[in-house]
PDB file of N, CA and C in Angstrom:
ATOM      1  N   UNK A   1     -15.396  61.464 -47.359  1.00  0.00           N
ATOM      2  CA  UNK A   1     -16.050  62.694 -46.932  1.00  0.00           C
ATOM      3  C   UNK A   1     -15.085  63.844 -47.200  1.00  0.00           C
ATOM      4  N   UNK A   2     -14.974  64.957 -48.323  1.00  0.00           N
ATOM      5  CA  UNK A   2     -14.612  65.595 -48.761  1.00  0.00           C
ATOM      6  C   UNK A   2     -14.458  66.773 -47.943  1.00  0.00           C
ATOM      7  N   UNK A   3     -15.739  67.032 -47.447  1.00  0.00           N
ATOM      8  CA  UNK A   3     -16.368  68.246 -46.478  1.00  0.00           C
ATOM      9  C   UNK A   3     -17.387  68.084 -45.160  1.00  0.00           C
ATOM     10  N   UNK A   4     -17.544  68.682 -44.746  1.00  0.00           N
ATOM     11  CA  UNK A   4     -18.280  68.480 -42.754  1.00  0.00           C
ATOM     12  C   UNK A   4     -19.810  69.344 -44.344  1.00  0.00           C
ATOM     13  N   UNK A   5     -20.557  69.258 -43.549  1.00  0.00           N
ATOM     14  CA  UNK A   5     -22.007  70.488 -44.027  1.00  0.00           C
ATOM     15  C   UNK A   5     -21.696  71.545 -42.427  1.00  0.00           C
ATOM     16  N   UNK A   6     -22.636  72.458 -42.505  1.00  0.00           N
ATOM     17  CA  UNK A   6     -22.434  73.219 -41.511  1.00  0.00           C
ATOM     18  C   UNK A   6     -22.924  72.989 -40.499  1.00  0.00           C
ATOM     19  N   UNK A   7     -23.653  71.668 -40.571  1.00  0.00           N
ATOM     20  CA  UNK A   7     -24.383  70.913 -39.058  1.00  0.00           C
ATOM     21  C   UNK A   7     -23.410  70.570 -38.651  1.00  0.00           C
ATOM     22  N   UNK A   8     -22.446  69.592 -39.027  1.00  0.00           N
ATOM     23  CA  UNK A   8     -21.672  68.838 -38.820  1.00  0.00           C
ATOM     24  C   UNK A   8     -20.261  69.317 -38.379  1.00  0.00           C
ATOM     25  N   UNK A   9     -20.240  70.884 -38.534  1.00  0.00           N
ATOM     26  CA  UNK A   9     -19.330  71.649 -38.119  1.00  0.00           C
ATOM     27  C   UNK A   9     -19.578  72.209 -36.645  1.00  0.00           C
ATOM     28  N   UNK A  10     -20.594  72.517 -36.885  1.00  0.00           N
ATOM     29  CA  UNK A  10     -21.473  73.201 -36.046  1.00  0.00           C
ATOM     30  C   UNK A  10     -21.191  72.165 -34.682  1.00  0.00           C
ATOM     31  N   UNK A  11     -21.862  71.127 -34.708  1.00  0.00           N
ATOM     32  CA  UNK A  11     -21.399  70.242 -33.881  1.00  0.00           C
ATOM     33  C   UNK A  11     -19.940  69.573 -33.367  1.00  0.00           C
ATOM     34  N   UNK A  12     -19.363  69.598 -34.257  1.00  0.00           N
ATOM     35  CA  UNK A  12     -17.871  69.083 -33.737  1.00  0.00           C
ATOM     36  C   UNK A  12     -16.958  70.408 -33.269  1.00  0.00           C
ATOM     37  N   UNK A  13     -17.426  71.504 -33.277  1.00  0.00           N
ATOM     38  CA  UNK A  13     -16.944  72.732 -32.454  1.00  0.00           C
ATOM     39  C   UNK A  13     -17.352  73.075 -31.546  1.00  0.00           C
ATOM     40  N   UNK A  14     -18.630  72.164 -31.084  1.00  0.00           N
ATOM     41  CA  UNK A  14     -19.603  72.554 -29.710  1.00  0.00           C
ATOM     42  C   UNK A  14     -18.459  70.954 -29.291  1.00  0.00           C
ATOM     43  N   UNK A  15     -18.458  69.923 -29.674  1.00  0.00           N
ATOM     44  CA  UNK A  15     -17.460  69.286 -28.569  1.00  0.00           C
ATOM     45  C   UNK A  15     -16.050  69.275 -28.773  1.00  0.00           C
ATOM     46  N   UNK A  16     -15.215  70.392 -29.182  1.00  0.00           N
ATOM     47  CA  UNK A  16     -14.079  71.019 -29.295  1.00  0.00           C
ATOM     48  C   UNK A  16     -14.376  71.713 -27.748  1.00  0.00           C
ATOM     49  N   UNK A  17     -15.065  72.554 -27.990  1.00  0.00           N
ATOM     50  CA  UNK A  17     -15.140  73.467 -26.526  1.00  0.00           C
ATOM     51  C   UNK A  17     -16.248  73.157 -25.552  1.00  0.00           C
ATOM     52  N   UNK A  18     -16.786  71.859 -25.756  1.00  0.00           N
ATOM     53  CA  UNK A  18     -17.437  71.175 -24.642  1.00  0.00           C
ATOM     54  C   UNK A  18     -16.767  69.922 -24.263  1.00  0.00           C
ATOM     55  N   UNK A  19     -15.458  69.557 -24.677  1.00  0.00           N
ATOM     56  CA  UNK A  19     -14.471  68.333 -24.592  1.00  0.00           C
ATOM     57  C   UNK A  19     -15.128  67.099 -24.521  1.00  0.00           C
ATOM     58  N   UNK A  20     -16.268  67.224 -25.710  1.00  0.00           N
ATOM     59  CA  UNK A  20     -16.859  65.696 -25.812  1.00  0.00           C
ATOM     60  C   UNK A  20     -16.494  64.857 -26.390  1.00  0.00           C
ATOM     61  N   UNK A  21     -16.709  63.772 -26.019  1.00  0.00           N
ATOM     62  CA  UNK A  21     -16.424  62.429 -27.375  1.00  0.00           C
ATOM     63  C   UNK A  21     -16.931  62.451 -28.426  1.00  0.00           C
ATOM     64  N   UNK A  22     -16.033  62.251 -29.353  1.00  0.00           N
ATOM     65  CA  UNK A  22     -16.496  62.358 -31.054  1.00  0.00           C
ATOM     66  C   UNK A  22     -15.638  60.526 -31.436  1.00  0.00           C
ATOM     67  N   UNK A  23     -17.014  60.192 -32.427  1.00  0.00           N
ATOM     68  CA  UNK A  23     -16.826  58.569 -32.587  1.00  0.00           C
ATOM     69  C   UNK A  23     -16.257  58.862 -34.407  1.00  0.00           C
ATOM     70  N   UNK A  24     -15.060  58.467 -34.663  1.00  0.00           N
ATOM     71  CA  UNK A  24     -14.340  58.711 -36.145  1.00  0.00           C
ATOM     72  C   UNK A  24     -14.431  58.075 -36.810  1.00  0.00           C
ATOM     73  N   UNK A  25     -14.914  57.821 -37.999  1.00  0.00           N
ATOM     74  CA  UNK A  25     -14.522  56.438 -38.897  1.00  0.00           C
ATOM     75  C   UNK A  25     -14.021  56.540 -40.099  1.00  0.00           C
ATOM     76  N   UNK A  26     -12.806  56.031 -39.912  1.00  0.00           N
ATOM     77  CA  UNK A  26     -12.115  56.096 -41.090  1.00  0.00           C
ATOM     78  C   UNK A  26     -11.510  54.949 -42.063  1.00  0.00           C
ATOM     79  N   UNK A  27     -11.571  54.438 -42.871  1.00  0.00           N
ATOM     80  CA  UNK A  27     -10.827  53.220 -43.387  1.00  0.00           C
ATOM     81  C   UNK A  27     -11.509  51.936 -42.590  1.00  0.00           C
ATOM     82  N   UNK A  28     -12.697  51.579 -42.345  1.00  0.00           N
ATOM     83  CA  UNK A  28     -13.224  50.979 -41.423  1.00  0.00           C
ATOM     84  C   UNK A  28     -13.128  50.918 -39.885  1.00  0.00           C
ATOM     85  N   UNK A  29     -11.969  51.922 -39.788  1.00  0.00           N
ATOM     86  CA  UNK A  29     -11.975  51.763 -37.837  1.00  0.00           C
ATOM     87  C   UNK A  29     -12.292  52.914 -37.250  1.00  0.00           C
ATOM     88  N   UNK A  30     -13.043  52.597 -36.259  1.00  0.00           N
ATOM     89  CA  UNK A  30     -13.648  53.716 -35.614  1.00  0.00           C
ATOM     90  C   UNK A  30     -12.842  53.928 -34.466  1.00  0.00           C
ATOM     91  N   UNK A  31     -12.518  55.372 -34.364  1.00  0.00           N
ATOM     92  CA  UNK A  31     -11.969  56.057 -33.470  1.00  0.00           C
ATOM     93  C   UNK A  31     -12.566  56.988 -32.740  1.00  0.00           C
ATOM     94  N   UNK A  32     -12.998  56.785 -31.130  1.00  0.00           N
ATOM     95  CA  UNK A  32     -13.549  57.140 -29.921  1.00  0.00           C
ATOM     96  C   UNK A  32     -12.010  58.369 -29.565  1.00  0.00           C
ATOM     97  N   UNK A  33     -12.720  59.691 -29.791  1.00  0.00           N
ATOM     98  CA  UNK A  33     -11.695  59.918 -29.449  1.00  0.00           C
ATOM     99  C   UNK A  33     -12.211  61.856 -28.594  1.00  0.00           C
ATOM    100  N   UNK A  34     -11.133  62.941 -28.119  1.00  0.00           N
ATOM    101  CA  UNK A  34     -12.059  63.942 -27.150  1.00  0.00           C
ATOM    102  C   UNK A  34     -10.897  64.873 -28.394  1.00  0.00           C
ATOM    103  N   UNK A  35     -11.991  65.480 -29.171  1.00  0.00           N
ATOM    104  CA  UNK A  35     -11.059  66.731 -30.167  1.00  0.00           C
ATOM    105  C   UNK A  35     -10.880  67.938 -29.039  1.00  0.00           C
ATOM    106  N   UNK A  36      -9.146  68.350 -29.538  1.00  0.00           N
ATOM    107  CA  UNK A  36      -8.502  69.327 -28.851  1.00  0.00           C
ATOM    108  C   UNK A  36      -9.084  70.686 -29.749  1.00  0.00           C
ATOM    109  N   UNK A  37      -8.736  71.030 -30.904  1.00  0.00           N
ATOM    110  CA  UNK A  37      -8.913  71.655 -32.170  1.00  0.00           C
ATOM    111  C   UNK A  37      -8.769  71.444 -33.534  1.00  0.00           C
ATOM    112  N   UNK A  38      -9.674  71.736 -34.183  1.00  0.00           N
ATOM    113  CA  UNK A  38      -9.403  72.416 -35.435  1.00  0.00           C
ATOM    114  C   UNK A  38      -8.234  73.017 -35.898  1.00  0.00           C
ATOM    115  N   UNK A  39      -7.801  72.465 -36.988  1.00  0.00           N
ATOM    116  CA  UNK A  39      -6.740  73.481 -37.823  1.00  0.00           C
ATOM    117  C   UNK A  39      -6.632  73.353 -38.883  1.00  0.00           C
ATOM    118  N   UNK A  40      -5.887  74.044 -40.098  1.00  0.00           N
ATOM    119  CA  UNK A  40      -5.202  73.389 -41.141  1.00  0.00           C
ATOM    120  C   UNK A  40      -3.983  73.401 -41.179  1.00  0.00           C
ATOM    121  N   UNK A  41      -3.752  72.278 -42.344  1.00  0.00           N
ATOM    122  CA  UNK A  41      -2.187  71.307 -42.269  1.00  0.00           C
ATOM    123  C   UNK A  41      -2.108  71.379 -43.666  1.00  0.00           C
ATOM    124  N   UNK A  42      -1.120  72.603 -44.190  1.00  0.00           N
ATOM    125  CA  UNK A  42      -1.139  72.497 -45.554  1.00  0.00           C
ATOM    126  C   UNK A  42      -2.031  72.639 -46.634  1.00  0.00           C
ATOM    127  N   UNK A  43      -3.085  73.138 -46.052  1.00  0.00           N
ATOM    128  CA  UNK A  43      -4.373  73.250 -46.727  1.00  0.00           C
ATOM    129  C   UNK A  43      -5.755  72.273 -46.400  1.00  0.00           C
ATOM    130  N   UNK A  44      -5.113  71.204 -45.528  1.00  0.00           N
ATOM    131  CA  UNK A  44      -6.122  70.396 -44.911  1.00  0.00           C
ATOM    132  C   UNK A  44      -6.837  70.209 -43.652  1.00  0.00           C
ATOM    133  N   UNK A  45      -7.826  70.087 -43.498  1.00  0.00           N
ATOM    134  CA  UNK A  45      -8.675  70.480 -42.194  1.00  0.00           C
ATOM    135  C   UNK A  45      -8.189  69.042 -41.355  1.00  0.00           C
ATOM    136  N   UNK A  46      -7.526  69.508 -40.422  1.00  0.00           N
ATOM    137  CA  UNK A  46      -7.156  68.006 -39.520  1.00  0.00           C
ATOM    138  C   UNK A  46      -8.164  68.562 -37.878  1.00  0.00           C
ATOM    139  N   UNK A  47      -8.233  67.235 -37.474  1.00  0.00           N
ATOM    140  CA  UNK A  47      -8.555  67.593 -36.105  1.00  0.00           C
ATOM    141  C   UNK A  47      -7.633  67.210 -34.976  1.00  0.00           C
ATOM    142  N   UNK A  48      -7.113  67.567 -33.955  1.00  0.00           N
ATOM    143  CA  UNK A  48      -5.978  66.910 -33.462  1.00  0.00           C
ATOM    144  C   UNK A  48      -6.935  66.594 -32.384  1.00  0.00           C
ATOM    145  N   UNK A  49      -6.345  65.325 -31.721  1.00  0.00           N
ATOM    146  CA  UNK A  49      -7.480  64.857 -30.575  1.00  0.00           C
ATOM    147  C   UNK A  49      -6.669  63.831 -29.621  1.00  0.00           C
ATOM    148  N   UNK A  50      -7.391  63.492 -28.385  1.00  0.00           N
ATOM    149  CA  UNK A  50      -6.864  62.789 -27.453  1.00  0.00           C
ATOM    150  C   UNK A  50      -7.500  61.856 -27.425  1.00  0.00           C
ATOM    151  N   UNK A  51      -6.777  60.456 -26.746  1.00  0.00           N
ATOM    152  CA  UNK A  51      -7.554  59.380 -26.863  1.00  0.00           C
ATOM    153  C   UNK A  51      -8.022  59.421 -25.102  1.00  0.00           C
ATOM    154  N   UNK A  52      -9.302  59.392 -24.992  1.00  0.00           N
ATOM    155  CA  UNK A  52      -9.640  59.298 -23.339  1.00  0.00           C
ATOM    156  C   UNK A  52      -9.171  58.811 -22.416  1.00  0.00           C
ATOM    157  N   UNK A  53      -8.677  56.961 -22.678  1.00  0.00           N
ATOM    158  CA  UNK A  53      -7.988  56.488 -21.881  1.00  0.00           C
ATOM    159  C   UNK A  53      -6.756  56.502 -21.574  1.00  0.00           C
ATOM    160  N   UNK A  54      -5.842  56.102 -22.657  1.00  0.00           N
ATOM    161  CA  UNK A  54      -4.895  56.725 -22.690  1.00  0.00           C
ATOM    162  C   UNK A  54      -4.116  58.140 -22.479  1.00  0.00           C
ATOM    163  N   UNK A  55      -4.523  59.011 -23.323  1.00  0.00           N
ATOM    164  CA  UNK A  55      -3.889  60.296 -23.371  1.00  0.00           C
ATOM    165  C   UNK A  55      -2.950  60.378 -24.649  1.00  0.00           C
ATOM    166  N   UNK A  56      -3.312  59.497 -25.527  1.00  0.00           N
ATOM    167  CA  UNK A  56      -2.467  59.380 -26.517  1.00  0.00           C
ATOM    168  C   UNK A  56      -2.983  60.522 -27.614  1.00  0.00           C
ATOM    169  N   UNK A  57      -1.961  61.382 -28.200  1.00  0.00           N
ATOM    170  CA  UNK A  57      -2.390  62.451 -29.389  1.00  0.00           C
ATOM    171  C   UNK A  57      -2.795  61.929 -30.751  1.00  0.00           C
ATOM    172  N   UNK A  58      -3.529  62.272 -31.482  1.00  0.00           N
ATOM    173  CA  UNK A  58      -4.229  61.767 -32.809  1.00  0.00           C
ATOM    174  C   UNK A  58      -4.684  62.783 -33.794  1.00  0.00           C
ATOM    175  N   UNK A  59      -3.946  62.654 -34.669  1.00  0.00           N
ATOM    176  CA  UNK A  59      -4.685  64.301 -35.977  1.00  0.00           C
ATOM    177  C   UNK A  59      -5.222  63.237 -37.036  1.00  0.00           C
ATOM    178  N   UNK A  60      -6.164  63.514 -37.233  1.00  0.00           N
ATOM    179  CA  UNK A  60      -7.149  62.958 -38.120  1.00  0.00           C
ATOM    180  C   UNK A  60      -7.466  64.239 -38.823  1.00  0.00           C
ATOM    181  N   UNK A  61      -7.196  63.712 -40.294  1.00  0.00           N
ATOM    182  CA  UNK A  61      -7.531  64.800 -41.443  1.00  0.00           C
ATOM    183  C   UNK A  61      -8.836  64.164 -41.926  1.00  0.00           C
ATOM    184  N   UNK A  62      -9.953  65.668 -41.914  1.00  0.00           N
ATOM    185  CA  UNK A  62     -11.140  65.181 -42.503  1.00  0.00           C
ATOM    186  C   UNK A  62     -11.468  64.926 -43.780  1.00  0.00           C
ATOM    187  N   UNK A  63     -10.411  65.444 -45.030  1.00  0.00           N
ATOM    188  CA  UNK A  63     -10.160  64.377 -46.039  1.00  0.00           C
ATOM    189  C   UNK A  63     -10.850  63.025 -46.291  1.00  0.00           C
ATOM    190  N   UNK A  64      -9.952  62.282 -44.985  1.00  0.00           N
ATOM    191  CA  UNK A  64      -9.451  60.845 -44.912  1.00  0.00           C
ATOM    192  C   UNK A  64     -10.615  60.108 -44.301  1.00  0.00           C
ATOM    193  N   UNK A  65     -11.508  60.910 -43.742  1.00  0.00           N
ATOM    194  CA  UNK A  65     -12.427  60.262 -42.451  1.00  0.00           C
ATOM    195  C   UNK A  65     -13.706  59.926 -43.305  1.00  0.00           C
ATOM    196  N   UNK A  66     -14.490  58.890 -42.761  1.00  0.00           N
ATOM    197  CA  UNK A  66     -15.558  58.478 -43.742  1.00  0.00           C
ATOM    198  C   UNK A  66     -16.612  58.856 -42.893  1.00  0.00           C
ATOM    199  N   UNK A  67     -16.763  59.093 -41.792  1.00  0.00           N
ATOM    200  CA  UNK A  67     -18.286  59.997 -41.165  1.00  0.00           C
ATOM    201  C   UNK A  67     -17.748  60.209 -39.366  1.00  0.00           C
ATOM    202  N   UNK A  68     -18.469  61.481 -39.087  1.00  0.00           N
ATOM    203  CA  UNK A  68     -18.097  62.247 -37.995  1.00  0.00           C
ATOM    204  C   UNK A  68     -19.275  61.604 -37.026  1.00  0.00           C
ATOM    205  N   UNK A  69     -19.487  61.416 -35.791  1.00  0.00           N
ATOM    206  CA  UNK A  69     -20.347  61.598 -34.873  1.00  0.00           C
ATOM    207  C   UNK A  69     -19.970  62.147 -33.267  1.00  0.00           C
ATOM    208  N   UNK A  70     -20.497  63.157 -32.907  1.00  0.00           N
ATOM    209  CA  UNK A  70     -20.567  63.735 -31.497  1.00  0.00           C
ATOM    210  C   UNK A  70     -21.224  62.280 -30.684  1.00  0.00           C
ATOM    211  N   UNK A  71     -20.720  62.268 -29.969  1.00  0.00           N
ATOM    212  CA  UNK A  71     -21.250  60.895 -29.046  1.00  0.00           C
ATOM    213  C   UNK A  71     -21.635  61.503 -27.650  1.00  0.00           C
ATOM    214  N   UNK A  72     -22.787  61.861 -27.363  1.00  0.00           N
ATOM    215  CA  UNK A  72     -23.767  62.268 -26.381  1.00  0.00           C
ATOM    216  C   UNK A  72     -24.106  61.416 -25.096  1.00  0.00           C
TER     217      UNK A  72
END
């Protein structure tokens, strides 16, 4: 996944600032995880995020990620 479309933006910035769970999949593993923000890293759109249970930090570049879902 090269690029979000603008739904898909649209949505993962409503649970940026609604601190929802977003389900990641990347390289076959899916990552349950609560995005902090948006940024870029060198020219790349990463998302930095927390893991719920833990509290562990996670930047996932959307590059790398093979499909986004808001988990409702």
């Amino acid at each position: 996944m090269a690029q979000l479309t603008h739904e898909q933006y649209d949505a993962l910035e409503r649970a940026v600032t609604d601190r929802s769970r977003i389900a990641v999949w990347r390289r076959g593993t899916e990552y349950l995880v609560i995005p902090q923000r948006l940024r870029l890293d060198g020219g790349r759109e990463a998302i930095d995020a927390t893991h719920p249970t833990t509290g562990h930090s996670l930047t996932l570049y959307i590059d790398e990620v093979d499909a986004i879902e808001v988990v409702r």
